[in-house]
PDB file of N, CA and C in Angstrom:
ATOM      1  N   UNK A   1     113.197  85.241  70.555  1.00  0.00           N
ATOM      2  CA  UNK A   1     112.989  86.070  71.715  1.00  0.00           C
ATOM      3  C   UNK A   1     112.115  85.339  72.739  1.00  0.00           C
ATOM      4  N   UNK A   2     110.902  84.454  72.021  1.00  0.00           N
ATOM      5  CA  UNK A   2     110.352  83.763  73.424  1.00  0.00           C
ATOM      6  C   UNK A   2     111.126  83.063  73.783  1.00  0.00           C
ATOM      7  N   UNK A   3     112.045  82.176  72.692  1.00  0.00           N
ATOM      8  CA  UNK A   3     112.638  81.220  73.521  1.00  0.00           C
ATOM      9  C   UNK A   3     114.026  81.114  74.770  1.00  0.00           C
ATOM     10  N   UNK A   4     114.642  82.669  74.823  1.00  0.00           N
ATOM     11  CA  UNK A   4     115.056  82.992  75.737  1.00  0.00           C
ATOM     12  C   UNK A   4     114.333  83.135  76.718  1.00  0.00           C
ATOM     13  N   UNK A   5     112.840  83.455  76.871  1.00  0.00           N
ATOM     14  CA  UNK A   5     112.207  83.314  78.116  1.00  0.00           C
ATOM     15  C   UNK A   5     111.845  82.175  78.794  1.00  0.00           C
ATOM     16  N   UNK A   6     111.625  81.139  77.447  1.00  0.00           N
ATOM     17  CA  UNK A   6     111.110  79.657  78.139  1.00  0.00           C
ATOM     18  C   UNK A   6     112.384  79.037  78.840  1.00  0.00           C
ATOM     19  N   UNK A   7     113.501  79.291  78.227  1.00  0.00           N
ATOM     20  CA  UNK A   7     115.043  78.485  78.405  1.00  0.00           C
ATOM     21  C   UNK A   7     115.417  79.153  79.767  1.00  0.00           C
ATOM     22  N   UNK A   8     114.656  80.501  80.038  1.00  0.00           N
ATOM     23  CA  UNK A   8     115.360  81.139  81.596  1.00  0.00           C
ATOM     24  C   UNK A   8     114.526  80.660  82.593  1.00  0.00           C
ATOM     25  N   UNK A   9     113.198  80.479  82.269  1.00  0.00           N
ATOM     26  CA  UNK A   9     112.222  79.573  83.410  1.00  0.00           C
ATOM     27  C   UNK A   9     112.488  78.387  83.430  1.00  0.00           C
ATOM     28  N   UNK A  10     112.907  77.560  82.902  1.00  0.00           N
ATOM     29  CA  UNK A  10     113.440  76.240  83.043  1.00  0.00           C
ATOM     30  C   UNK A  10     114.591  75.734  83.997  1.00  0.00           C
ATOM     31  N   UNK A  11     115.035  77.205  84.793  1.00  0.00           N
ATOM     32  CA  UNK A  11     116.390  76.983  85.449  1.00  0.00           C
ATOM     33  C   UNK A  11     115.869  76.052  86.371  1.00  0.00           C
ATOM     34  N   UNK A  12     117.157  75.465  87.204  1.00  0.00           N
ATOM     35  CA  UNK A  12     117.470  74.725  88.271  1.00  0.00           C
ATOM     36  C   UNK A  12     116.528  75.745  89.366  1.00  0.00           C
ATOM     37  N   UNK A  13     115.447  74.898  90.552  1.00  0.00           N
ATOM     38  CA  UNK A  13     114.985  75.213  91.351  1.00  0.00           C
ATOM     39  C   UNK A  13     115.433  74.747  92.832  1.00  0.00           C
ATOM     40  N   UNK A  14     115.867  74.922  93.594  1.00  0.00           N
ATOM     41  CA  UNK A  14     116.552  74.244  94.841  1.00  0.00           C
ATOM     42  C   UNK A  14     114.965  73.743  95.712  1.00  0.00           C
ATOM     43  N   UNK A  15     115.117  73.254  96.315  1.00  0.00           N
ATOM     44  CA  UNK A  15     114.097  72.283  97.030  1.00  0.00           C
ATOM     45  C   UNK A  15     113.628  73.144  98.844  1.00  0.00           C
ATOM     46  N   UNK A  16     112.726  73.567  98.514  1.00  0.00           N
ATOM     47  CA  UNK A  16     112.084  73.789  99.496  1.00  0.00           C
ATOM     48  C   UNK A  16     112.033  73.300 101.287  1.00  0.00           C
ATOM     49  N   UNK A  17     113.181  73.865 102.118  1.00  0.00           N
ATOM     50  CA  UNK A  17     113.290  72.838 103.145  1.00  0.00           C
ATOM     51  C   UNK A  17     112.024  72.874 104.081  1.00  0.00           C
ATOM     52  N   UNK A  18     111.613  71.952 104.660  1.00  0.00           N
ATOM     53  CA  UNK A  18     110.335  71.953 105.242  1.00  0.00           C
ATOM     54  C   UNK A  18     111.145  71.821 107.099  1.00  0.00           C
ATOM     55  N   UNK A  19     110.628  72.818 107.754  1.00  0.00           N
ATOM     56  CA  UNK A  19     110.692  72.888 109.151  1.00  0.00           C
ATOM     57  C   UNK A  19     110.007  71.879 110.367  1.00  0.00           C
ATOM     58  N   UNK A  20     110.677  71.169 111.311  1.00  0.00           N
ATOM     59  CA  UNK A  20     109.941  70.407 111.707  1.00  0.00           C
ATOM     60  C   UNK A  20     108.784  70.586 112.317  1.00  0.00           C
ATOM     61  N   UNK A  21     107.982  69.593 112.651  1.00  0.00           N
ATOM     62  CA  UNK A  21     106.540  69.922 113.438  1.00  0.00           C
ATOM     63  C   UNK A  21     107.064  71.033 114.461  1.00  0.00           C
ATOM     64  N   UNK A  22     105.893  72.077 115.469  1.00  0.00           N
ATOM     65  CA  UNK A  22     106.185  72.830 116.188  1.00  0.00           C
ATOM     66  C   UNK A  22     106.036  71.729 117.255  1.00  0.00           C
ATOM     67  N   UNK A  23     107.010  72.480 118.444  1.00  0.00           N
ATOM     68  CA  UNK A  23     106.539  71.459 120.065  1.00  0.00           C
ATOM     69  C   UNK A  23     105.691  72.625 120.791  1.00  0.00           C
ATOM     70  N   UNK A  24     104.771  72.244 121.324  1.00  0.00           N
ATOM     71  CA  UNK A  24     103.840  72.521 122.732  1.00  0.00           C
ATOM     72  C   UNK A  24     103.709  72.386 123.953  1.00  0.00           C
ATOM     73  N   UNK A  25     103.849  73.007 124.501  1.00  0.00           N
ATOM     74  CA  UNK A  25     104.166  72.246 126.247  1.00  0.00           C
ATOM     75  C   UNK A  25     103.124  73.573 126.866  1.00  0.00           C
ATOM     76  N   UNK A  26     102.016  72.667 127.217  1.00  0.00           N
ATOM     77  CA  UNK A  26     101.230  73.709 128.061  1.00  0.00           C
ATOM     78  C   UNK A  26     101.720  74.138 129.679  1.00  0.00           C
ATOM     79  N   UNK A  27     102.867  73.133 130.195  1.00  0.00           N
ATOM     80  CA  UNK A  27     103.109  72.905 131.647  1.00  0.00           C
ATOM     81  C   UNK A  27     103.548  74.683 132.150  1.00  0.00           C
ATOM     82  N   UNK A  28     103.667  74.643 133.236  1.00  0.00           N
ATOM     83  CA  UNK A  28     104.155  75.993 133.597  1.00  0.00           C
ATOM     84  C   UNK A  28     105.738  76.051 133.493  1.00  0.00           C
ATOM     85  N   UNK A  29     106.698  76.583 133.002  1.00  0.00           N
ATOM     86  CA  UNK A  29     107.505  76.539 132.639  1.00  0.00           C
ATOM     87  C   UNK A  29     108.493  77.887 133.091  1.00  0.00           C
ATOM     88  N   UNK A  30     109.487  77.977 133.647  1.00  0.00           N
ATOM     89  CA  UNK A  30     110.647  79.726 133.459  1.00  0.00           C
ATOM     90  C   UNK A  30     110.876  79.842 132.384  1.00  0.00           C
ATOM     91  N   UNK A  31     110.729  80.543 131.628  1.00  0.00           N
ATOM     92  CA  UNK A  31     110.907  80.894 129.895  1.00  0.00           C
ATOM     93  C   UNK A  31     112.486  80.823 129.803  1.00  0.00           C
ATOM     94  N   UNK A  32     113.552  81.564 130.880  1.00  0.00           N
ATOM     95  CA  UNK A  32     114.784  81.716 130.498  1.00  0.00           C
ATOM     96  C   UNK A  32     115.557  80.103 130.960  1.00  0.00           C
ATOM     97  N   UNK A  33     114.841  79.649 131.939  1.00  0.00           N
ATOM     98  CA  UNK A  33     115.775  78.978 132.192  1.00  0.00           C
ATOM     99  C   UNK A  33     115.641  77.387 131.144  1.00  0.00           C
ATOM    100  N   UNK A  34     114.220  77.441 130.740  1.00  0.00           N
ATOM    101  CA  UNK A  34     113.400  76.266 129.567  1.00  0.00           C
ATOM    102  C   UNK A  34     114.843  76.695 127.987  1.00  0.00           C
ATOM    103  N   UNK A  35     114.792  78.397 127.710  1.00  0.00           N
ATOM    104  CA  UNK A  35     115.728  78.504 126.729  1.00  0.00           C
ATOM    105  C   UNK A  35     117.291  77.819 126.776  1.00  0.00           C
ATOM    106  N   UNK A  36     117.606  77.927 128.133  1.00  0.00           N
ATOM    107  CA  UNK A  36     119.178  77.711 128.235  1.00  0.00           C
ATOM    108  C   UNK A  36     119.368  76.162 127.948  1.00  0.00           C
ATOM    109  N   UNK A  37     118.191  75.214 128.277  1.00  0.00           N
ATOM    110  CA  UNK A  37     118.327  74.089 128.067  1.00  0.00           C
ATOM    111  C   UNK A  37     118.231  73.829 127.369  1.00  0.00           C
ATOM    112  N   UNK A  38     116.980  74.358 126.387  1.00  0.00           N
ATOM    113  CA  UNK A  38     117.276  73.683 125.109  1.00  0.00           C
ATOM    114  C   UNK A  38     118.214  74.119 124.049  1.00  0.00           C
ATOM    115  N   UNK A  39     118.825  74.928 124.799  1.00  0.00           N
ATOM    116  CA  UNK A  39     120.460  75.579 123.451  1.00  0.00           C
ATOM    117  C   UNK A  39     121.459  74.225 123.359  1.00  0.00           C
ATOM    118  N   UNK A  40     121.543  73.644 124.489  1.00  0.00           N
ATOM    119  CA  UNK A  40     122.629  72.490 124.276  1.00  0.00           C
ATOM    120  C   UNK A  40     121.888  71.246 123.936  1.00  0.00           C
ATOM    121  N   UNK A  41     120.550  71.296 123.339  1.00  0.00           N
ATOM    122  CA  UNK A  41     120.576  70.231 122.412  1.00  0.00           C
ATOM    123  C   UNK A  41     119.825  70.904 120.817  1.00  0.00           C
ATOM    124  N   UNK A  42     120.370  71.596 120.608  1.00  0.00           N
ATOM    125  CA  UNK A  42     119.753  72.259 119.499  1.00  0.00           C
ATOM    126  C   UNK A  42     121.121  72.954 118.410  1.00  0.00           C
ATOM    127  N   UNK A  43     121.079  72.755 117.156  1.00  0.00           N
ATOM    128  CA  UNK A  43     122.447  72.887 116.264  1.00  0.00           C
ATOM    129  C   UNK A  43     122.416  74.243 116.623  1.00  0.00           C
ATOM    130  N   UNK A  44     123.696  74.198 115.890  1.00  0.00           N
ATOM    131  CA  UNK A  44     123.783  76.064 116.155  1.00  0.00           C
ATOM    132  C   UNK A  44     122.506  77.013 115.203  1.00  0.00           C
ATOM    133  N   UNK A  45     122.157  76.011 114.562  1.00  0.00           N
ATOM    134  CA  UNK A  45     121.204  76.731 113.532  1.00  0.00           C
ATOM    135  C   UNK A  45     119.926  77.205 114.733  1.00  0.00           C
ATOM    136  N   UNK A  46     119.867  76.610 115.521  1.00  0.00           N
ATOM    137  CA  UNK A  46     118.869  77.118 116.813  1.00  0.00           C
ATOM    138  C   UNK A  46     117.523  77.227 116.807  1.00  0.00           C
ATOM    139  N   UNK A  47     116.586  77.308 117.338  1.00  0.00           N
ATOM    140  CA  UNK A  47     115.046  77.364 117.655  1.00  0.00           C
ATOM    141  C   UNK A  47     114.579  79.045 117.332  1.00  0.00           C
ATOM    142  N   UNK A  48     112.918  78.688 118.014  1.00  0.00           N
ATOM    143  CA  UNK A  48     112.256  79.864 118.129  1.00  0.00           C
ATOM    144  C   UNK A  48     111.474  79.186 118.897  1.00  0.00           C
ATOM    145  N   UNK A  49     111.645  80.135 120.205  1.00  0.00           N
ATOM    146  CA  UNK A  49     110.198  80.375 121.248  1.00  0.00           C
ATOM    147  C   UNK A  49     109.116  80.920 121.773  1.00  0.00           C
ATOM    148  N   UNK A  50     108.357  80.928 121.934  1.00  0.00           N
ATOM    149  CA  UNK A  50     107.182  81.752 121.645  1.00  0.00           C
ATOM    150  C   UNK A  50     106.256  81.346 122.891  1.00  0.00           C
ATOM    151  N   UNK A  51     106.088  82.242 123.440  1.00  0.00           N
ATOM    152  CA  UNK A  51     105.223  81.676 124.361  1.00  0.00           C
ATOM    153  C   UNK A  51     103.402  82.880 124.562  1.00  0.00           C
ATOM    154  N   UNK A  52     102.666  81.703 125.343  1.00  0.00           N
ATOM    155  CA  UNK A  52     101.064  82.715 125.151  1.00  0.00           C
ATOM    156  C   UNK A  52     100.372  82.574 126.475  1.00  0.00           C
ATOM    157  N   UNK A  53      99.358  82.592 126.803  1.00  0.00           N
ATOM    158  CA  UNK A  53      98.606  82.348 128.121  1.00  0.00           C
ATOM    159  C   UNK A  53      98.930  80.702 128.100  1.00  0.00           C
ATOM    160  N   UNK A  54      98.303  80.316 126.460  1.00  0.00           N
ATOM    161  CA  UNK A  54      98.550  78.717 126.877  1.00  0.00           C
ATOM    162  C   UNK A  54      99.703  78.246 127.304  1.00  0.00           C
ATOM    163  N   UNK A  55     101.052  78.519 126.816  1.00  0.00           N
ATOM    164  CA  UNK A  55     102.075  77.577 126.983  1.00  0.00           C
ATOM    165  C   UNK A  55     103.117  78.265 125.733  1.00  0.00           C
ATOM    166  N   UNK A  56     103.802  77.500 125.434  1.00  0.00           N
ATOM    167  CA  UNK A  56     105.534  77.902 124.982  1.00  0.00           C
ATOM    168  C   UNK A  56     104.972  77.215 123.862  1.00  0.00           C
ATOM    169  N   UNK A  57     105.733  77.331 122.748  1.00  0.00           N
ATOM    170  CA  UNK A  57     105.626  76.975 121.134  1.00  0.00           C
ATOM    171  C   UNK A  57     107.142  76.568 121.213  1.00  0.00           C
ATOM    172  N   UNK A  58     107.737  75.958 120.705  1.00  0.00           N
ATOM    173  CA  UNK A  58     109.117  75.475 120.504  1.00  0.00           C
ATOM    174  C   UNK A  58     109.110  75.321 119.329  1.00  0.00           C
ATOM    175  N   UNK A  59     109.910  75.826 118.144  1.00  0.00           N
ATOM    176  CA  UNK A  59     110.408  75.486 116.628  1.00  0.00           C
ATOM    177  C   UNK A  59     111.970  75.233 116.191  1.00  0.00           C
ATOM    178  N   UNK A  60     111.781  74.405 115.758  1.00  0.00           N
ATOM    179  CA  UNK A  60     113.341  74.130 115.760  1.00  0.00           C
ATOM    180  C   UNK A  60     113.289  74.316 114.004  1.00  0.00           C
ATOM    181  N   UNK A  61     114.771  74.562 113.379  1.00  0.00           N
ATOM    182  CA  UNK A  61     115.053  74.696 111.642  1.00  0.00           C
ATOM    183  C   UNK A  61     115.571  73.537 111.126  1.00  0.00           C
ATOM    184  N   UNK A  62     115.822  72.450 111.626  1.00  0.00           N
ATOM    185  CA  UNK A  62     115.855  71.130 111.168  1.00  0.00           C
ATOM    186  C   UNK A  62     115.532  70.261 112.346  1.00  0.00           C
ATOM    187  N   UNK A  63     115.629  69.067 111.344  1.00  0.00           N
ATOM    188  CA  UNK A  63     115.135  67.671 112.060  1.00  0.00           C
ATOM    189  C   UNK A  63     116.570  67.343 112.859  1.00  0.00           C
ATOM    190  N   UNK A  64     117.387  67.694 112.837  1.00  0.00           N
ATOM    191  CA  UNK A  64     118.652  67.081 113.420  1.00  0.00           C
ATOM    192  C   UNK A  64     118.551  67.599 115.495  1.00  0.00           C
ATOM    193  N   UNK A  65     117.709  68.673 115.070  1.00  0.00           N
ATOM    194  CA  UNK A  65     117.651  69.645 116.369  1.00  0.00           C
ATOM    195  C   UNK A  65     116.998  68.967 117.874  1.00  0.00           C
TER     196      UNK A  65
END
């Protein structure tokens, strides 16, 4: 009986994908028109933008982006 528990924690673990660094751009920026541009260089898998008093946060979900 334990050893059905040790043999089920032992499964296959898939690998943790790590997201690239965030980008920063303190400059003054149009939020919609900064988005439209960066859609055509970004996979379809796509970003996240975020913006604050300081400036825009840019995250992209892979390195290919």
């Amino acid at each position: 009986m334990v050893t059905d528990n040790v043999e089920q924690s032992q499964g296959v673990t898939m690998p943790k994908t790590v997201n690239p660094p965030s980008i920063f751009s303190e400059s003054n920026l149009y939020f919609d028109n900064f988005t439209a541009k960066i859609k055509g260089f970004t996979q379809p898998g796509g970003f996240v933008c975020k913006t604050s008093t300081k400036g825009v946060k840019l995250q992209t979900f892979n390195s290919d982006s």
